[in-house]
N, C-alpha and C. Protein backbone atom coordinates (compact mmCIF):
# COMPACT_ATOMS: atom_id res chain seq x y z
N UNK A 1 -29.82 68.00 -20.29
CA UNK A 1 -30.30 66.85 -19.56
C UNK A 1 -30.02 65.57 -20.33
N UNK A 2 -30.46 65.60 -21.64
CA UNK A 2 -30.25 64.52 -22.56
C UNK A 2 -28.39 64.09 -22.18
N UNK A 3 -27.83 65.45 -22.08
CA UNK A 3 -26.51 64.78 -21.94
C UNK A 3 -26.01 63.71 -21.29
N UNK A 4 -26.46 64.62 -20.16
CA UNK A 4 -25.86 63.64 -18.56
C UNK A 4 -26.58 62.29 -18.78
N UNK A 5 -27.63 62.09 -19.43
CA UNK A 5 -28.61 60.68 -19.30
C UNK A 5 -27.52 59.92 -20.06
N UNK A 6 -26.75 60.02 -21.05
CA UNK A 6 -25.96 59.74 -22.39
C UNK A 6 -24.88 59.06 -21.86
N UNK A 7 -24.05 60.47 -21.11
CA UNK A 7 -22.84 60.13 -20.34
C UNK A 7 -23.30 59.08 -19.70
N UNK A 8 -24.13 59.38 -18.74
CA UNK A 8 -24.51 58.27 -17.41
C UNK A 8 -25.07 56.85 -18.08
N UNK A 9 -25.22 56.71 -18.89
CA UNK A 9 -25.55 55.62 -19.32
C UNK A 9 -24.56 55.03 -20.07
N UNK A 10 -23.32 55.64 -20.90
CA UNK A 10 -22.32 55.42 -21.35
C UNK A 10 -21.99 54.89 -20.11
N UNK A 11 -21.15 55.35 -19.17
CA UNK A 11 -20.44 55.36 -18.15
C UNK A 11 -21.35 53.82 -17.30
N UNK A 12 -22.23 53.40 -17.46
CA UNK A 12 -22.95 52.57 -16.57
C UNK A 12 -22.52 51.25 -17.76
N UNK A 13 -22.75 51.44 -19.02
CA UNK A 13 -22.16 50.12 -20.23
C UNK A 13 -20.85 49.79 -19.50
N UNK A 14 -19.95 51.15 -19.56
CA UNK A 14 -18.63 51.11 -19.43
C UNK A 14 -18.43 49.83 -18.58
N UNK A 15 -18.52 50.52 -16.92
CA UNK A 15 -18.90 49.93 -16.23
C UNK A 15 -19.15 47.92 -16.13
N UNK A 16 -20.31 48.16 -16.96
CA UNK A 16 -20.93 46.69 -16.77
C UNK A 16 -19.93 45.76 -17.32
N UNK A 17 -19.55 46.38 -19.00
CA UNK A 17 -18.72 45.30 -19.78
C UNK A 17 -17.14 45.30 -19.01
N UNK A 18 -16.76 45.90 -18.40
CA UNK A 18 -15.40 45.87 -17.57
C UNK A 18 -15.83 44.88 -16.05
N UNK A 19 -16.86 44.84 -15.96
CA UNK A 19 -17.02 43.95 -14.27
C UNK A 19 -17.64 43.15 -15.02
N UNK A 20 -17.82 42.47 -16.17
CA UNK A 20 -18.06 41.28 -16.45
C UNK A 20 -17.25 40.78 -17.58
N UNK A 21 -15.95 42.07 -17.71
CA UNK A 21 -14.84 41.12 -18.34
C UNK A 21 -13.52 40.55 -16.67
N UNK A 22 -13.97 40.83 -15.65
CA UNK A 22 -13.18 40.89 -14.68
C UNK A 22 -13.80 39.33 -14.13
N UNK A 23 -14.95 39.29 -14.35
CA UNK A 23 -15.98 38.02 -13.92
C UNK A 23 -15.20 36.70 -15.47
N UNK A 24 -14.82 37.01 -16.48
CA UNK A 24 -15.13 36.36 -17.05
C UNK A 24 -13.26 35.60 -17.18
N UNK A 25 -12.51 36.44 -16.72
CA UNK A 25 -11.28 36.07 -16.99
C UNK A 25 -10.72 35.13 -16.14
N UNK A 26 -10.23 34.21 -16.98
CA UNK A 26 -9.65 32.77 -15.88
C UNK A 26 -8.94 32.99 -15.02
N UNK A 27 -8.52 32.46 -14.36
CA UNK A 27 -7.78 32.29 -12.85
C UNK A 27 -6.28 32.07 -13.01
N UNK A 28 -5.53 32.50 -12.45
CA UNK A 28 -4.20 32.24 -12.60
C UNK A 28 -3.90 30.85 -11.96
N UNK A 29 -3.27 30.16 -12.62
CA UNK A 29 -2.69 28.93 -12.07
C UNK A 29 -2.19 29.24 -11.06
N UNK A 30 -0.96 28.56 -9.98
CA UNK A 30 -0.85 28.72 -8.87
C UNK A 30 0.58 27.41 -9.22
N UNK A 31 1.45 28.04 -9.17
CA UNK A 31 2.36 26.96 -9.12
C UNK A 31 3.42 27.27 -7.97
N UNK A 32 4.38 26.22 -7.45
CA UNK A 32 5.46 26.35 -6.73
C UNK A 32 6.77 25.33 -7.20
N UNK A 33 7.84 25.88 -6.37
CA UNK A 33 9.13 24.91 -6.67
C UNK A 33 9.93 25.38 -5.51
N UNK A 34 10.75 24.23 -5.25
CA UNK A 34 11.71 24.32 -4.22
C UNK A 34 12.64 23.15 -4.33
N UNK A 35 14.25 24.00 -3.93
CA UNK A 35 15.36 23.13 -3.99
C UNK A 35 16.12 23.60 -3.28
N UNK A 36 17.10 21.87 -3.31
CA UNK A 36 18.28 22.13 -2.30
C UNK A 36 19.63 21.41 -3.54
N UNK A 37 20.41 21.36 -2.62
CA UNK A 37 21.30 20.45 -3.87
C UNK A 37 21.26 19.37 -4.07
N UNK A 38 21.32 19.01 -5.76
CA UNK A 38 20.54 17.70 -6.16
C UNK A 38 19.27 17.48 -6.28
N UNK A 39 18.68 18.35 -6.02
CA UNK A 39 17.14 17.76 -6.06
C UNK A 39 16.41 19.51 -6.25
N UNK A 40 15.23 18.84 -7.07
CA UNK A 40 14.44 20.21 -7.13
C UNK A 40 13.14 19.95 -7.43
N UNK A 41 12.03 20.67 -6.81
CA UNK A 41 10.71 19.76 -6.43
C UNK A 41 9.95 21.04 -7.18
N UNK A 42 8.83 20.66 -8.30
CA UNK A 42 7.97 21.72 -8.46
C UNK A 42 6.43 21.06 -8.45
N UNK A 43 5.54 22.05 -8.45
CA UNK A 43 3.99 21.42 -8.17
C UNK A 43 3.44 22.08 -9.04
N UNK A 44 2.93 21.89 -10.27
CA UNK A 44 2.30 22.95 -10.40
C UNK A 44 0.16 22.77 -10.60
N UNK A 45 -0.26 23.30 -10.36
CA UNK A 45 -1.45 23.57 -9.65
C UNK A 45 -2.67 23.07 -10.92
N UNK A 46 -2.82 23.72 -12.12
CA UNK A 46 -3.55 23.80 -12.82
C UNK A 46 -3.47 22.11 -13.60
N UNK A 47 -2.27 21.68 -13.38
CA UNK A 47 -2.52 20.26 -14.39
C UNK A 47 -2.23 19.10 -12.97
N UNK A 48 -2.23 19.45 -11.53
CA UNK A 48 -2.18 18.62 -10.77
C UNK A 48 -1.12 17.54 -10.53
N UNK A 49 -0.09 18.26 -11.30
CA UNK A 49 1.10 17.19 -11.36
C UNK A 49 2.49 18.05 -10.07
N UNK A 50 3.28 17.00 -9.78
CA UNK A 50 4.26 16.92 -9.18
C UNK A 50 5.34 16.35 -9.58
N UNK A 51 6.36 17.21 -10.09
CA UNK A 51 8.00 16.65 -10.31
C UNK A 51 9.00 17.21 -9.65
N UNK A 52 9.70 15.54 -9.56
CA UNK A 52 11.06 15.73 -9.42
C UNK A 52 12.32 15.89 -9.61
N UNK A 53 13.05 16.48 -10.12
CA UNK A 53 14.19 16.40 -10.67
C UNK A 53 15.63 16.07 -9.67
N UNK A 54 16.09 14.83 -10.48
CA UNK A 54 17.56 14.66 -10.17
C UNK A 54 18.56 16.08 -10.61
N UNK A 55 19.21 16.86 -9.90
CA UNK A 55 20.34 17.35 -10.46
C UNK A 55 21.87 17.40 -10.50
N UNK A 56 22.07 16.38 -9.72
CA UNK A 56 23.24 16.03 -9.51
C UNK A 56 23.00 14.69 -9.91
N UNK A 57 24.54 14.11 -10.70
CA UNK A 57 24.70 12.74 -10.65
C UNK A 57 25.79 11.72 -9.59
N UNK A 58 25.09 11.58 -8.54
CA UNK A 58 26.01 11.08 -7.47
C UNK A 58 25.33 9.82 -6.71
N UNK A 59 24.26 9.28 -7.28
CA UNK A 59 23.96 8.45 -6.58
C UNK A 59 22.87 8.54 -5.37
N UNK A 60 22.82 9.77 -4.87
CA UNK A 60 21.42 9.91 -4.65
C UNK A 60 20.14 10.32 -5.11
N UNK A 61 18.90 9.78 -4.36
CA UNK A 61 17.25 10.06 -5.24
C UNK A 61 16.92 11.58 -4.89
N UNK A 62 16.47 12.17 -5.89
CA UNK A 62 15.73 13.67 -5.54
C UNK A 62 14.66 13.32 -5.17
N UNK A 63 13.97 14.03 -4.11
CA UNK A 63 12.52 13.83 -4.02
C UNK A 63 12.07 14.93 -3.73
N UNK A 64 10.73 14.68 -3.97
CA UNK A 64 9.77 16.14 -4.28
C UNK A 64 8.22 15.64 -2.99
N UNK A 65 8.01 16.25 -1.98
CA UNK A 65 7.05 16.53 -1.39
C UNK A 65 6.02 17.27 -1.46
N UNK A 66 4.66 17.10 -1.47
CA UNK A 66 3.47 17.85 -1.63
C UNK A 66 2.30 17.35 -0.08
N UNK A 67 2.57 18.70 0.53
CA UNK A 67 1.26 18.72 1.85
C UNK A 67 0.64 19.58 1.52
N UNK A 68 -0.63 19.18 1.64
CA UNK A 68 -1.62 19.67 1.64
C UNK A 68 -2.95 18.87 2.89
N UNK A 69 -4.51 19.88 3.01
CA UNK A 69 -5.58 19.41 3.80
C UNK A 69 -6.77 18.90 2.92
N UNK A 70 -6.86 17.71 3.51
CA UNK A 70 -8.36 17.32 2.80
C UNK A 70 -9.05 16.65 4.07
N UNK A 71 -10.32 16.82 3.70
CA UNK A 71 -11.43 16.88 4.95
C UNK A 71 -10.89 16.76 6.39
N UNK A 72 -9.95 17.69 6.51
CA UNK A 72 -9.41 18.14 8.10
C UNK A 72 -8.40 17.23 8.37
N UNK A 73 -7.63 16.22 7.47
CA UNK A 73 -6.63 15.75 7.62
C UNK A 73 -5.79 15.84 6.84
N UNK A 74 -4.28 15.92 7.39
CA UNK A 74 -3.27 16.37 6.30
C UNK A 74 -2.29 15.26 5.77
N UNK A 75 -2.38 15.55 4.82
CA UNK A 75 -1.24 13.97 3.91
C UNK A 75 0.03 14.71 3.50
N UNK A 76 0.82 14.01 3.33
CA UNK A 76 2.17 14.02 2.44
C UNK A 76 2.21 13.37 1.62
N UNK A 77 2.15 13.36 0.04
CA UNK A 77 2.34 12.77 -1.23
C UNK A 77 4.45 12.92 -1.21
N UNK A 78 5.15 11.94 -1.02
CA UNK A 78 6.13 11.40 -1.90
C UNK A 78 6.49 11.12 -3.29
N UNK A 79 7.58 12.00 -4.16
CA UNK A 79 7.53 10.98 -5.36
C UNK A 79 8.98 10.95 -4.93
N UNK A 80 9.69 9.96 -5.40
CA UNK A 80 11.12 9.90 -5.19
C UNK A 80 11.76 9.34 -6.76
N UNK A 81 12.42 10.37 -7.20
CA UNK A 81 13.27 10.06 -8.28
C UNK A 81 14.17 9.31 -8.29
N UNK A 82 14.26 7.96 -8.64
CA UNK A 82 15.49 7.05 -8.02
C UNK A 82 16.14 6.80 -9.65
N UNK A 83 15.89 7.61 -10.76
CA UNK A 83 17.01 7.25 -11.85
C UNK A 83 18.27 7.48 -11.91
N UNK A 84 18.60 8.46 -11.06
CA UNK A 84 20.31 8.50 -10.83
C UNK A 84 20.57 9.92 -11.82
N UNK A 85 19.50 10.65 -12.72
CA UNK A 85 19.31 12.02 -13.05
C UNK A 85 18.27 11.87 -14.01
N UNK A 86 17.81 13.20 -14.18
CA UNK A 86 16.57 13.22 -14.96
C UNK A 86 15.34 13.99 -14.10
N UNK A 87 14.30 13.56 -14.60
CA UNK A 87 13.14 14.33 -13.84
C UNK A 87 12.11 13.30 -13.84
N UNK A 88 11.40 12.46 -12.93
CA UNK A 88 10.04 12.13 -13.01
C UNK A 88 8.79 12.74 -12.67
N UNK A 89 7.64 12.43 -13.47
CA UNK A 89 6.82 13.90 -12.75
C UNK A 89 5.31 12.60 -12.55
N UNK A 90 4.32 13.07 -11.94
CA UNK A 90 3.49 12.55 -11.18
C UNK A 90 1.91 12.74 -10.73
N UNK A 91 1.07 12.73 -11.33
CA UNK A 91 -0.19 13.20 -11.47
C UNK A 91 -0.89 12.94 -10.05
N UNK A 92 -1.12 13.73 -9.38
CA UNK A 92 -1.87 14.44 -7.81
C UNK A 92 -2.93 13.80 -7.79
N UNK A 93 -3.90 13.54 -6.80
CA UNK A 93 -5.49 13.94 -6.43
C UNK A 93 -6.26 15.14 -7.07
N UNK A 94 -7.07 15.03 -8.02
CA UNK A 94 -7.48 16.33 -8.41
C UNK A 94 -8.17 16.97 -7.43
N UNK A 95 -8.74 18.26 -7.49
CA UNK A 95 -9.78 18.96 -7.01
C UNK A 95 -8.74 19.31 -5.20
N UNK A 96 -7.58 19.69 -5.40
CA UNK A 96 -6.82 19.77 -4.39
C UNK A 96 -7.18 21.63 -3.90
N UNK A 97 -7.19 21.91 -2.65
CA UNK A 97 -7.90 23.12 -2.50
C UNK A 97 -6.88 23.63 -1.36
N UNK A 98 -7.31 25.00 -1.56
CA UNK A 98 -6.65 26.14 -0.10
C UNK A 98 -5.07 25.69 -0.59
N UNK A 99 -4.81 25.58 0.47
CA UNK A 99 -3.02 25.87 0.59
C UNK A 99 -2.47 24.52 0.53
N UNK A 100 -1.53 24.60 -0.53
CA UNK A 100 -0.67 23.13 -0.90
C UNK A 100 1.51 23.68 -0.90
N UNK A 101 1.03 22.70 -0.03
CA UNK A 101 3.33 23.21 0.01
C UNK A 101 3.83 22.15 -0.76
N UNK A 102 5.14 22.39 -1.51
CA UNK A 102 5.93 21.31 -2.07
C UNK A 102 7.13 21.89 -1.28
N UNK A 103 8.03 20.85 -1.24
CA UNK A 103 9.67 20.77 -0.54
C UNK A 103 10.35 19.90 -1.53
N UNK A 104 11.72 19.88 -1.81
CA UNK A 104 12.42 19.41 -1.98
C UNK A 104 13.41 18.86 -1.55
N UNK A 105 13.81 17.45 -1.42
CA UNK A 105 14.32 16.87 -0.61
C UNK A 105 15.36 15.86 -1.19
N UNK A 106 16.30 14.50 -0.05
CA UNK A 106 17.09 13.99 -1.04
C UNK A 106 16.95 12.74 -0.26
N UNK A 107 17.17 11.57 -0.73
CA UNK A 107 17.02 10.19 0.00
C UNK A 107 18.07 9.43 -0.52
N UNK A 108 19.20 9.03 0.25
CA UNK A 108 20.25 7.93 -0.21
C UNK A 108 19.53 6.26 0.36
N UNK A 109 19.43 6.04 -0.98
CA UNK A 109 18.19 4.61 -0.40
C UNK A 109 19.43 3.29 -0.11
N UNK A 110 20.34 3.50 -0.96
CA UNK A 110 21.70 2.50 -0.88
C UNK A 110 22.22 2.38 0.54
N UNK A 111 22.45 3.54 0.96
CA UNK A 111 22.64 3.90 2.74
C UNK A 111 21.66 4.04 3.44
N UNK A 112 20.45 3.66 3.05
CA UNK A 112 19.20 3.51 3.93
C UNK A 112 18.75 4.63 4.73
N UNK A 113 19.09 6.02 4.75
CA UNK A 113 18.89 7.57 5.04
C UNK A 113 17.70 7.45 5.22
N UNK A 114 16.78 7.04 3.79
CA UNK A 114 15.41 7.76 4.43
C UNK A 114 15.45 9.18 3.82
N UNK A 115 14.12 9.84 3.75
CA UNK A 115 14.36 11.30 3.32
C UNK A 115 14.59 11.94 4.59
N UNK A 116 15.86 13.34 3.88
CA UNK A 116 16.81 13.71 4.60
C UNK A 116 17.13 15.37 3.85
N UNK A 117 17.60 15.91 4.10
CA UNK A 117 17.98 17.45 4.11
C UNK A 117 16.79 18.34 2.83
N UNK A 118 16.15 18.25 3.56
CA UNK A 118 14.79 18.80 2.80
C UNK A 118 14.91 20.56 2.97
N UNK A 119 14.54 20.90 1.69
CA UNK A 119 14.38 22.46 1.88
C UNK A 119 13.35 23.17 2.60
N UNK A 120 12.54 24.23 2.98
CA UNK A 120 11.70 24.55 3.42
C UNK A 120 10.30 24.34 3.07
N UNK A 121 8.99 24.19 3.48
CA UNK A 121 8.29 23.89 2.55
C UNK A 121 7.11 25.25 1.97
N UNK A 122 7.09 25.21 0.54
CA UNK A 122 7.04 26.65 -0.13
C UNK A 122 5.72 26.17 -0.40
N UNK A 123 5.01 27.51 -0.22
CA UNK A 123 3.09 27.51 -0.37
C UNK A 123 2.60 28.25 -1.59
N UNK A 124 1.65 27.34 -2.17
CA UNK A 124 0.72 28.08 -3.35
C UNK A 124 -0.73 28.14 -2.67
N UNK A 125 -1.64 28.20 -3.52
CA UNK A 125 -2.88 28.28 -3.85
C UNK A 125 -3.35 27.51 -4.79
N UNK A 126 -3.84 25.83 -4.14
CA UNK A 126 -4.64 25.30 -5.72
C UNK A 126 -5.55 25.72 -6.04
């Protein structure tokens, strides 16, 4: 009898310290990226930032898009890389929640385009 009390109480520690190392372990960040040519857009979740990278040098801006919902209305954050290559990156709204998409996109501002051949837009979890 003593046994099973031993086991069963082993087995119940076991237990506890494993569902409160499962409680205690941080959260995975949640990042995304998306590209087309010339341009490549990443978000990543845990430091609230958004960059863009130029990858081509031709004269057009890379730009990087971030949608997301806040109190039942949805925004589009723009950053547009207009250095001609490189990467600018861009600190978010904190406390951003549920489902956030970034796209990557390209804007010839010289020819007045406008943003234009955008990739699909790819979903995380902030």
């Amino acid at each position: 009898m003593r046994k099973s009390r031993l086991a069963l109480s082993g087995a119940a520690a076991a237990g506890a310290i494993a569902i409160s190392g499962l409680a205690a372990a941080p959260m995975a960040s949640a990042s995304a990226a998306a590209s087309v040519t010339g341009s490549y857009a990443y978000y990543n979740s845990s430091t609230n930032v958004l960059t863009s990278r130029d990858t081509r040098v031709d004269g057009v801006s890379s730009v990087a898009q971030l949608r997301y919902v806040s109190n039942g209305t949805t925004y589009i954050a723009t950053l547009t890389n207009s250095q001609g290559s490189g990467e600018q990156a861009q600190a978010q709204s904190s406390g951003l929640r549920g489902s956030v998409y970034v796209r990557a996109c390209l804007n010839n501002r010289s020819a007045g385009t406008g943003v234009y051949g955008c990739s699909g837009w790819v979903a995380t979890a902030a």
